[in-house]
Protein backbone atom coordinates (compact mmCIF):
# COMPACT_ATOMS: atom_id res chain seq x y z
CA UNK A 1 -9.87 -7.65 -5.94
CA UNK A 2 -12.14 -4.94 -4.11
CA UNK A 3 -15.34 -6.82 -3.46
CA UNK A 4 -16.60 -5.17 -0.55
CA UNK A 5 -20.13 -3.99 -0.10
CA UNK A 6 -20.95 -0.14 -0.52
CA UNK A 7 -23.72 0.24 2.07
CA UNK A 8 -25.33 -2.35 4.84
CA UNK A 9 -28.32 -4.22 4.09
CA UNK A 10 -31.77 -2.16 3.73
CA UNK A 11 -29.43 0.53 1.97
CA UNK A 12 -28.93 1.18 -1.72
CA UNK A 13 -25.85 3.42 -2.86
CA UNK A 14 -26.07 6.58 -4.16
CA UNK A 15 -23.25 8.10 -6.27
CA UNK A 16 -22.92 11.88 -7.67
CA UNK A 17 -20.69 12.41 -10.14
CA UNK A 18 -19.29 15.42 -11.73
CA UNK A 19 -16.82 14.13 -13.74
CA UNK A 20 -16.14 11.56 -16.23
CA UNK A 21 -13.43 9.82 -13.79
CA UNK A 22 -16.33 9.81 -10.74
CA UNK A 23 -18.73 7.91 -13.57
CA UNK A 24 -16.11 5.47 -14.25
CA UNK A 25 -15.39 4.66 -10.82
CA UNK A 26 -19.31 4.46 -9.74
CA UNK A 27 -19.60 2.11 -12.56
CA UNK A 28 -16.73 0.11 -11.55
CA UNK A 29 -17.66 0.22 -7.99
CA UNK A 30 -21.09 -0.63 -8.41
CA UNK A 31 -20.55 -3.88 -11.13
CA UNK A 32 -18.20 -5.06 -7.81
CA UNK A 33 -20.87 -4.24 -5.65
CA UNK A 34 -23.73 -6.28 -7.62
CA UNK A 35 -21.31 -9.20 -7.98
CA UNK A 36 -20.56 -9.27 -3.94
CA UNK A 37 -24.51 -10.08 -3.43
CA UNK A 38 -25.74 -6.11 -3.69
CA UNK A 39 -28.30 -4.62 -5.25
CA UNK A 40 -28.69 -2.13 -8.19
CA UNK A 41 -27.64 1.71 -7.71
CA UNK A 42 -29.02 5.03 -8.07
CA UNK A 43 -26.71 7.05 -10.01
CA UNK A 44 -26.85 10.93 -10.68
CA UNK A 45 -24.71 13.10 -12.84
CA UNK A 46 -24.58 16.74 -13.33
CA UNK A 47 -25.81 18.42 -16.10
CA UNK A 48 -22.49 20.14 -17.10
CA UNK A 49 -21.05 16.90 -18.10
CA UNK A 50 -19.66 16.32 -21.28
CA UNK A 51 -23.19 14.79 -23.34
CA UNK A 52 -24.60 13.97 -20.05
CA UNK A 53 -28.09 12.97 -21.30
CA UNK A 54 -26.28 10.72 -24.32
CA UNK A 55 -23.72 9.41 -21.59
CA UNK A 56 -26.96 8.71 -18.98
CA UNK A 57 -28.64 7.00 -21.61
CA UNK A 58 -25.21 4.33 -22.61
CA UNK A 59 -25.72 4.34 -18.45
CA UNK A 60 -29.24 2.85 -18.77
CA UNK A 61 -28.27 0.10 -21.23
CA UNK A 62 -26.26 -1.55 -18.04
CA UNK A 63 -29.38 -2.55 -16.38
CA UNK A 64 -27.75 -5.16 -14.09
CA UNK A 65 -26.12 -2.04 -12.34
CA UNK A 66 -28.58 1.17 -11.85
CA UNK A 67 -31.69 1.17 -10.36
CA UNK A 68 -31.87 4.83 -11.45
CA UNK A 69 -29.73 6.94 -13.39
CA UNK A 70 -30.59 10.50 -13.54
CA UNK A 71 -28.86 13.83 -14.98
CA UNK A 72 -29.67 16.69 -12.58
CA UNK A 73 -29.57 20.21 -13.20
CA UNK A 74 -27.34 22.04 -10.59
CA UNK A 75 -28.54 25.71 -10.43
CA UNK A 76 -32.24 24.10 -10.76
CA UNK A 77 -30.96 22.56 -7.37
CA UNK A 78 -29.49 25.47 -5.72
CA UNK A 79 -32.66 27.44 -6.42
CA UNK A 80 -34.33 24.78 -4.65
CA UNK A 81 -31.52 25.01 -1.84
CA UNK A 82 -32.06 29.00 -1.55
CA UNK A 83 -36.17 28.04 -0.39
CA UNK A 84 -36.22 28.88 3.18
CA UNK A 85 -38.38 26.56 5.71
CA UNK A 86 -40.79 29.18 6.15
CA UNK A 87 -41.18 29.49 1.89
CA UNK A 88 -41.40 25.94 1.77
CA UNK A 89 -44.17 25.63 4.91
CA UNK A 90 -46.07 28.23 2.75
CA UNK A 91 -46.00 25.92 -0.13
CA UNK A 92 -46.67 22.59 0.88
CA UNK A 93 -47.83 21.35 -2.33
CA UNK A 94 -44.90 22.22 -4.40
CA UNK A 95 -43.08 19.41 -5.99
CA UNK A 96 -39.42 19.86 -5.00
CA UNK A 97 -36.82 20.11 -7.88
CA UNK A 98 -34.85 16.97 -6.79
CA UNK A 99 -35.60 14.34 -3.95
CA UNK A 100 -33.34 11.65 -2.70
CA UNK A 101 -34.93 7.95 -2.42
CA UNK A 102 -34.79 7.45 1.68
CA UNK A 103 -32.86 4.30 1.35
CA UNK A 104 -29.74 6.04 -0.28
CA UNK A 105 -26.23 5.74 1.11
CA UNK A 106 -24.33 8.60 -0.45
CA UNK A 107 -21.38 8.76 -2.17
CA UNK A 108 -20.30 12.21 -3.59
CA UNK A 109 -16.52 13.65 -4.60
CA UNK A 110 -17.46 17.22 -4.81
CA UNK A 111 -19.53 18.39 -1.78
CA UNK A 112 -18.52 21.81 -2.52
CA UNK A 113 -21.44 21.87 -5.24
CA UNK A 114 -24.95 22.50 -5.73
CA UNK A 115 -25.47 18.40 -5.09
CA UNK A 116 -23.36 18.85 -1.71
CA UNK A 117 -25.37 21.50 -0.55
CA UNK A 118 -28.65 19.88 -1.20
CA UNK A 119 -27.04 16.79 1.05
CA UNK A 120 -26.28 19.35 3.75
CA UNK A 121 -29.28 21.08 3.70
CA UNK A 122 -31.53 17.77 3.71
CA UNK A 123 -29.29 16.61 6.23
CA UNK A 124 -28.27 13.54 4.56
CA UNK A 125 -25.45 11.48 5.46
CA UNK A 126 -22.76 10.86 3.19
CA UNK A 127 -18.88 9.48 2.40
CA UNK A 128 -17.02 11.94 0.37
CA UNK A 129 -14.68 9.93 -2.30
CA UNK A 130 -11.26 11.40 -3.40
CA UNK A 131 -11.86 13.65 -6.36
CA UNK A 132 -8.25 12.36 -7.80
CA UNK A 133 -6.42 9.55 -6.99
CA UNK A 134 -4.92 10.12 -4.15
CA UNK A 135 -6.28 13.48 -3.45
CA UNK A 136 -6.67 13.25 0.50
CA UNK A 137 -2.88 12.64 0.01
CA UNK A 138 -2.01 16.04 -1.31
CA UNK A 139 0.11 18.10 0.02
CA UNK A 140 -1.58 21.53 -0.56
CA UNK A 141 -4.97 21.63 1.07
CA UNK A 142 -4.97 24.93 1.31
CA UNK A 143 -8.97 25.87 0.48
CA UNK A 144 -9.78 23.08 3.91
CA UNK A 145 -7.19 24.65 5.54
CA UNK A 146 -8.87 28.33 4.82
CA UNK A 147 -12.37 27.18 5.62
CA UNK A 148 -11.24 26.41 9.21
CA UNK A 149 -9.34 29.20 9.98
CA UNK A 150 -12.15 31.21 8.91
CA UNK A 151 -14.33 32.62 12.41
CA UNK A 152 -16.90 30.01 13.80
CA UNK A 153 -16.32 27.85 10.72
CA UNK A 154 -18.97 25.56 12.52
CA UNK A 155 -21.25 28.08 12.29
CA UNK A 156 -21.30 28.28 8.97
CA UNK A 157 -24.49 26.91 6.52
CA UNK A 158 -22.26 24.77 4.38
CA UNK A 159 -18.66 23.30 5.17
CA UNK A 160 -17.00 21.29 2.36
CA UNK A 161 -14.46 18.97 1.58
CA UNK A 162 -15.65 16.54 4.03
CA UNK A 163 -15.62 19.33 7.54
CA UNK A 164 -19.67 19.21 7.28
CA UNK A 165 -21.40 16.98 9.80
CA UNK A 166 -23.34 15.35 7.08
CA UNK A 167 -19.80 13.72 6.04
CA UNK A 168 -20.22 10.17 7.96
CA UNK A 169 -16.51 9.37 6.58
CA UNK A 170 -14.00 10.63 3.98
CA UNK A 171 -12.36 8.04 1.81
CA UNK A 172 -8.11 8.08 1.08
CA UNK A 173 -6.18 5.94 -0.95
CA UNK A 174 -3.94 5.64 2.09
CA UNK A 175 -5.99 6.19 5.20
CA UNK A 176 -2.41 6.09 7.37
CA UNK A 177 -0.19 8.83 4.86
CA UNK A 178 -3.44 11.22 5.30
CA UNK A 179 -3.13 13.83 8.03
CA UNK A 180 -6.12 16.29 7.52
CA UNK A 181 -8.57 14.01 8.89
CA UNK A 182 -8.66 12.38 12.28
CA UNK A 183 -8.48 8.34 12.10
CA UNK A 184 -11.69 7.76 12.86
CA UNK A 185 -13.29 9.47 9.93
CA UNK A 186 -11.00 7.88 6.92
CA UNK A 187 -11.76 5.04 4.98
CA UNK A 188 -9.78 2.88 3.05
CA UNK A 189 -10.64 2.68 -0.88
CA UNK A 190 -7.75 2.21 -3.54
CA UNK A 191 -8.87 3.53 -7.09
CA UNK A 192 -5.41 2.29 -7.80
CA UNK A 193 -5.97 -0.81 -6.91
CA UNK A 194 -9.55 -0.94 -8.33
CA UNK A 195 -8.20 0.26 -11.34
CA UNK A 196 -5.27 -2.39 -11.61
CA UNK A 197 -7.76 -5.73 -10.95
CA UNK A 198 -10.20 -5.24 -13.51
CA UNK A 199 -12.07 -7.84 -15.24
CA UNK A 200 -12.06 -8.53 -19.31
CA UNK A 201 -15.54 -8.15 -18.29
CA UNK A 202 -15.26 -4.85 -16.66
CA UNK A 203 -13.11 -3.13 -18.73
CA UNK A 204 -15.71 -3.97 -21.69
CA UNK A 205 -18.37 -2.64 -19.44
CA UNK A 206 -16.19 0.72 -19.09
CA UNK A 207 -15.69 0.45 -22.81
CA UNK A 208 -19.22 0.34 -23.53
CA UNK A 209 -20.11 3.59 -21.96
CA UNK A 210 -16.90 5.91 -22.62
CA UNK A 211 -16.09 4.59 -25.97
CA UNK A 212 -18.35 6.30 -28.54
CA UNK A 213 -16.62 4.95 -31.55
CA UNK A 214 -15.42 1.88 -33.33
CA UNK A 215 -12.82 0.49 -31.68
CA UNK A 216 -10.72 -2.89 -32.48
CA UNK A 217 -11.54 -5.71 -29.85
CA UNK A 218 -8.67 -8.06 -30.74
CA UNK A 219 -5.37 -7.17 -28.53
CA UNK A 220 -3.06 -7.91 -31.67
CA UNK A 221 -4.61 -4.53 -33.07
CA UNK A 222 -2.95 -2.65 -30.69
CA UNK A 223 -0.01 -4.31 -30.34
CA UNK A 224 1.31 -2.85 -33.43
CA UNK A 225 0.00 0.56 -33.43
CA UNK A 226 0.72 3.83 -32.19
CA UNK A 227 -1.30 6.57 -29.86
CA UNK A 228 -1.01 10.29 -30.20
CA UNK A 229 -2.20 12.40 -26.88
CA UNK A 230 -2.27 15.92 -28.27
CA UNK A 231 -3.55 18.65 -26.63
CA UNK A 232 -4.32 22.32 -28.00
CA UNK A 233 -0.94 25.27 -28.23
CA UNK A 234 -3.75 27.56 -30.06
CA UNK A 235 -6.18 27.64 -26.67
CA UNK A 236 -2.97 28.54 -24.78
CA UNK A 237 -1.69 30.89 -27.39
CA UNK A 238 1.14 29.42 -28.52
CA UNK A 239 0.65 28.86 -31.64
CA UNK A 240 -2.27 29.28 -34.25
CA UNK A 241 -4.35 26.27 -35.80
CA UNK A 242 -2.03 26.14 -39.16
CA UNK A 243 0.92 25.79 -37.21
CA UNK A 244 -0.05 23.61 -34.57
CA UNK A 245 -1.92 20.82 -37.14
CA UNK A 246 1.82 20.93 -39.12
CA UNK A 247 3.39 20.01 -36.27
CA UNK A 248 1.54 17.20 -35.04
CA UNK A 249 1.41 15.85 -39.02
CA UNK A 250 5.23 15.96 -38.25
CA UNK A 251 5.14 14.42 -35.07
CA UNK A 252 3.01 11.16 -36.44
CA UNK A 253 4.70 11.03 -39.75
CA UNK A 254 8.38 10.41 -37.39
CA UNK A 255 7.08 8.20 -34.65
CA UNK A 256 4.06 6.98 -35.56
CA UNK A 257 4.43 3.22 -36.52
CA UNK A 258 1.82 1.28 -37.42
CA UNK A 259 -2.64 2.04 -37.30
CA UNK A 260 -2.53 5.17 -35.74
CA UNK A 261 -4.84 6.10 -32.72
CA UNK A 262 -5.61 9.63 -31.20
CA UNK A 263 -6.91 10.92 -28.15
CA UNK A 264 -6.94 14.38 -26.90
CA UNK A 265 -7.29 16.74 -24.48
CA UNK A 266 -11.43 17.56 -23.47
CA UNK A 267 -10.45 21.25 -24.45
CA UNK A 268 -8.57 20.95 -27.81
CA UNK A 269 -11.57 21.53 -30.54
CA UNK A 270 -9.12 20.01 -33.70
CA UNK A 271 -10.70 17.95 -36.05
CA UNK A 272 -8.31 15.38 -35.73
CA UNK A 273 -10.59 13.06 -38.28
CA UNK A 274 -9.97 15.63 -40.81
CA UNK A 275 -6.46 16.36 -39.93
CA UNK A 276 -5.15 12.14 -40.15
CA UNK A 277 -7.51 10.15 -42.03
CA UNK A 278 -8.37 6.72 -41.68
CA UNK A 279 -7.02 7.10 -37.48
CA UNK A 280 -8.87 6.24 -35.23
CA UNK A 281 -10.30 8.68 -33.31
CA UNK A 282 -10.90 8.58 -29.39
CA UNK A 283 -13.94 10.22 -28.02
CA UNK A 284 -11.69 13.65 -26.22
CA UNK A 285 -14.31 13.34 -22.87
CA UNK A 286 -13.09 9.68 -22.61
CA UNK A 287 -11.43 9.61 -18.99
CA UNK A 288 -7.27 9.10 -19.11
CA UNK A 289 -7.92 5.79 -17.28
CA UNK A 290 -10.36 3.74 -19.50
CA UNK A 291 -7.44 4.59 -22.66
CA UNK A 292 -4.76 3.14 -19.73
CA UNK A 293 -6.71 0.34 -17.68
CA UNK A 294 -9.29 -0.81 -20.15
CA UNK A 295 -8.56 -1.09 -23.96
CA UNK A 296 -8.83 -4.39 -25.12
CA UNK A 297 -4.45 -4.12 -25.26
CA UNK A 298 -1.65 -2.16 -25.01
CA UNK A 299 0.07 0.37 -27.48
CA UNK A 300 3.41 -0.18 -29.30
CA UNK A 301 3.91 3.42 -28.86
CA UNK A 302 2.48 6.60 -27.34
CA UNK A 303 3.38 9.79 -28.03
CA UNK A 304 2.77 13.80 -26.59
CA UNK A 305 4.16 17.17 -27.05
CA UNK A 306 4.85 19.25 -23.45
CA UNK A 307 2.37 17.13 -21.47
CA UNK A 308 2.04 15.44 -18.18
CA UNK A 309 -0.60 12.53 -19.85
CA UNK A 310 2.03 10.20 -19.91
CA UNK A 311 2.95 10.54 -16.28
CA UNK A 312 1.75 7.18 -14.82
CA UNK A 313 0.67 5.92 -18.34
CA UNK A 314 1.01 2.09 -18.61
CA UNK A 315 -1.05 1.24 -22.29
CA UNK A 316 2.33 1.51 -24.23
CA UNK A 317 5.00 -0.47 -24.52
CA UNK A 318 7.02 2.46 -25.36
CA UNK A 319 6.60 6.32 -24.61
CA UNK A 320 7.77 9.16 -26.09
CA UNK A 321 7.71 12.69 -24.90
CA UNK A 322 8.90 15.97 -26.58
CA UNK A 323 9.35 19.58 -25.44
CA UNK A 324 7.11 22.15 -27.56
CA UNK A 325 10.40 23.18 -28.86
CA UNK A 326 11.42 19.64 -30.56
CA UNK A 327 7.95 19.19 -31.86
CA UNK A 328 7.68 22.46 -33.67
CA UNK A 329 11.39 21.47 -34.41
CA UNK A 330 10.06 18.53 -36.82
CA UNK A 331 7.85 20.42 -38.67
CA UNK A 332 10.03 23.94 -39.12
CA UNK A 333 7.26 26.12 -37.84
């Protein structure tokens, strides 16, 4: 189990999150932190998440874990960035838009934001977290790789994806498979791993702030039931709305066996409520690893139409994937 401390003693850490994943994994990280003799957390998410003042708020009601939790408004922030020291020596008195408590260890997976540059330009140090799991890992790097072939790349006013000198250490699933950082700078953290030990405890912690819905708490519910992942043909243009709701009807009416549970892509606007009633609905902003690491059990069945959600998907007993082609196949459009 990951148990280690996030910062050294006089120090309280500071995650910025972008995504629903990065808000999972502070929460995660921070519960482990608390329960390894830390303290509380400060905890800031950008505005352009999904709900992010409903999703702080769910945040708030964990009060063993934040000290502060706090949705911040990014191009408020890069105005505040823009201010040169001369503007800012002219206006003493001005309350800044955003100011970082000074006992803050930072934690951030997207420096190359309005919340990195406000890091860089305070000159405050931080560890940059893997954006994916993973991510250090991936082959193609090709925006780092452009940012330092670009002339004097140390001369310029921001550097991202962990090149700034504000970036105390970069963290990698694998600290010895990554190559685009010297040694000295990686640190190990497994997401994977994280993600693998959880607690009953934690995962109804996770629950309680990504799962806006009923949802069944005994295991046995599951166990019999089945769980669509569709995602939307009609934004892609492949299909219109009519046809695309026929052939997921199709799809559930052949494999599903049992209660039947849906969760979707963040982008596909279906009313799937409307579309299979009495289902049960999963909130579409829910991250793909709370439905795989932290229901309350595992699936009978899941099944998707011509989509990679299933890749690495361990909540089902069985899985079932079908081309666009067999799908649309079921239903005759």
């Amino acid at each position: 189990m990951e148990t280690s401390l996030l910062c050294p003693p006089g120090h309280t850490p500071a995650f910025f999150c972008h995504t629903m994943y990065h808000v999972l994994l502070a929460l995660l990280r921070t519960r482990r932190h608390c329960a390894a003799g830390g303290g509380k957390a400060y905890l800031y998410l950008a505005a352009t998440l999904p709900d992010a003042q409903a999703l702080a708020a769910r945040l708030r009601q964990d009060g063993g874990a934040w000290a502060q939790v706090a949705v911040v408004e990014e191009p408020q922030l890069d105005a505040q960035n823009s201010e040169s020291r001369f503007y800012r020596l002219r206006h003493p008195r001005r309350a800044p838009y955003f100011t970082l408590p000074d006992d803050a260890w930072v934690y951030i997976s997207n420096d190359w934001s309005a919340c990195g540059r406000f890091l860089q330009r305070e000159q405050v140090l931080y560890t940059l977290c893997e954006d994916t799991v993973g991510g250090t890992l991936d082959p193609d790097q090709h925006l780092l790789t452009e940012q330092r072939a670009a002339p004097h790349p140390g001369r310029q006013r921001y550097q991202y994806w962990g090149d700034s000198p504000c970036c105390r250490a970069v963290e990698s699933e694998d600290p010895a498979q990554c190559v685009i950082f010297p040694p000295e700078k990686l640190r190990a953290f497994s997401a994977r791993a994280l993600l693998h030990s959880l607690t009953e405890t934690e995962k109804a912690a996770a629950r309680a702030v990504f799962v806006t819905g009923p949802l069944p708490g005994d295991p046995a519910a599951f166990a019999g039931a089945t769980l669509l992942l569709p995602r939307s043909f009609v934004l892609d243009g492949l299909m219109d709305q009519a046809a695309q709701d026929a052939m997921f009807k199709a799809v559930a009416e052949k494999y599903a066996d049992g209660p039947l549970f849906v969760k979707t892509h963040p982008r596909d606007e279906t009313d799937y409520a409307a579309l299979f009633p009495g289902a049960t609905i999963l909130s579409r902003t829910m991250p793909s690893e709370v439905l795989n690491f932290c229901l309350p059990g595992k699936f009978k069945r899941a099944v998707t139409v011509q989509s990679w959600v299933l890749r690495g998907f361990e909540a089902a007993e069985e899985t079932v994937f079908l081309t666009l082609e067999e799908a649309k196949g079921l239903a005759g459009v």
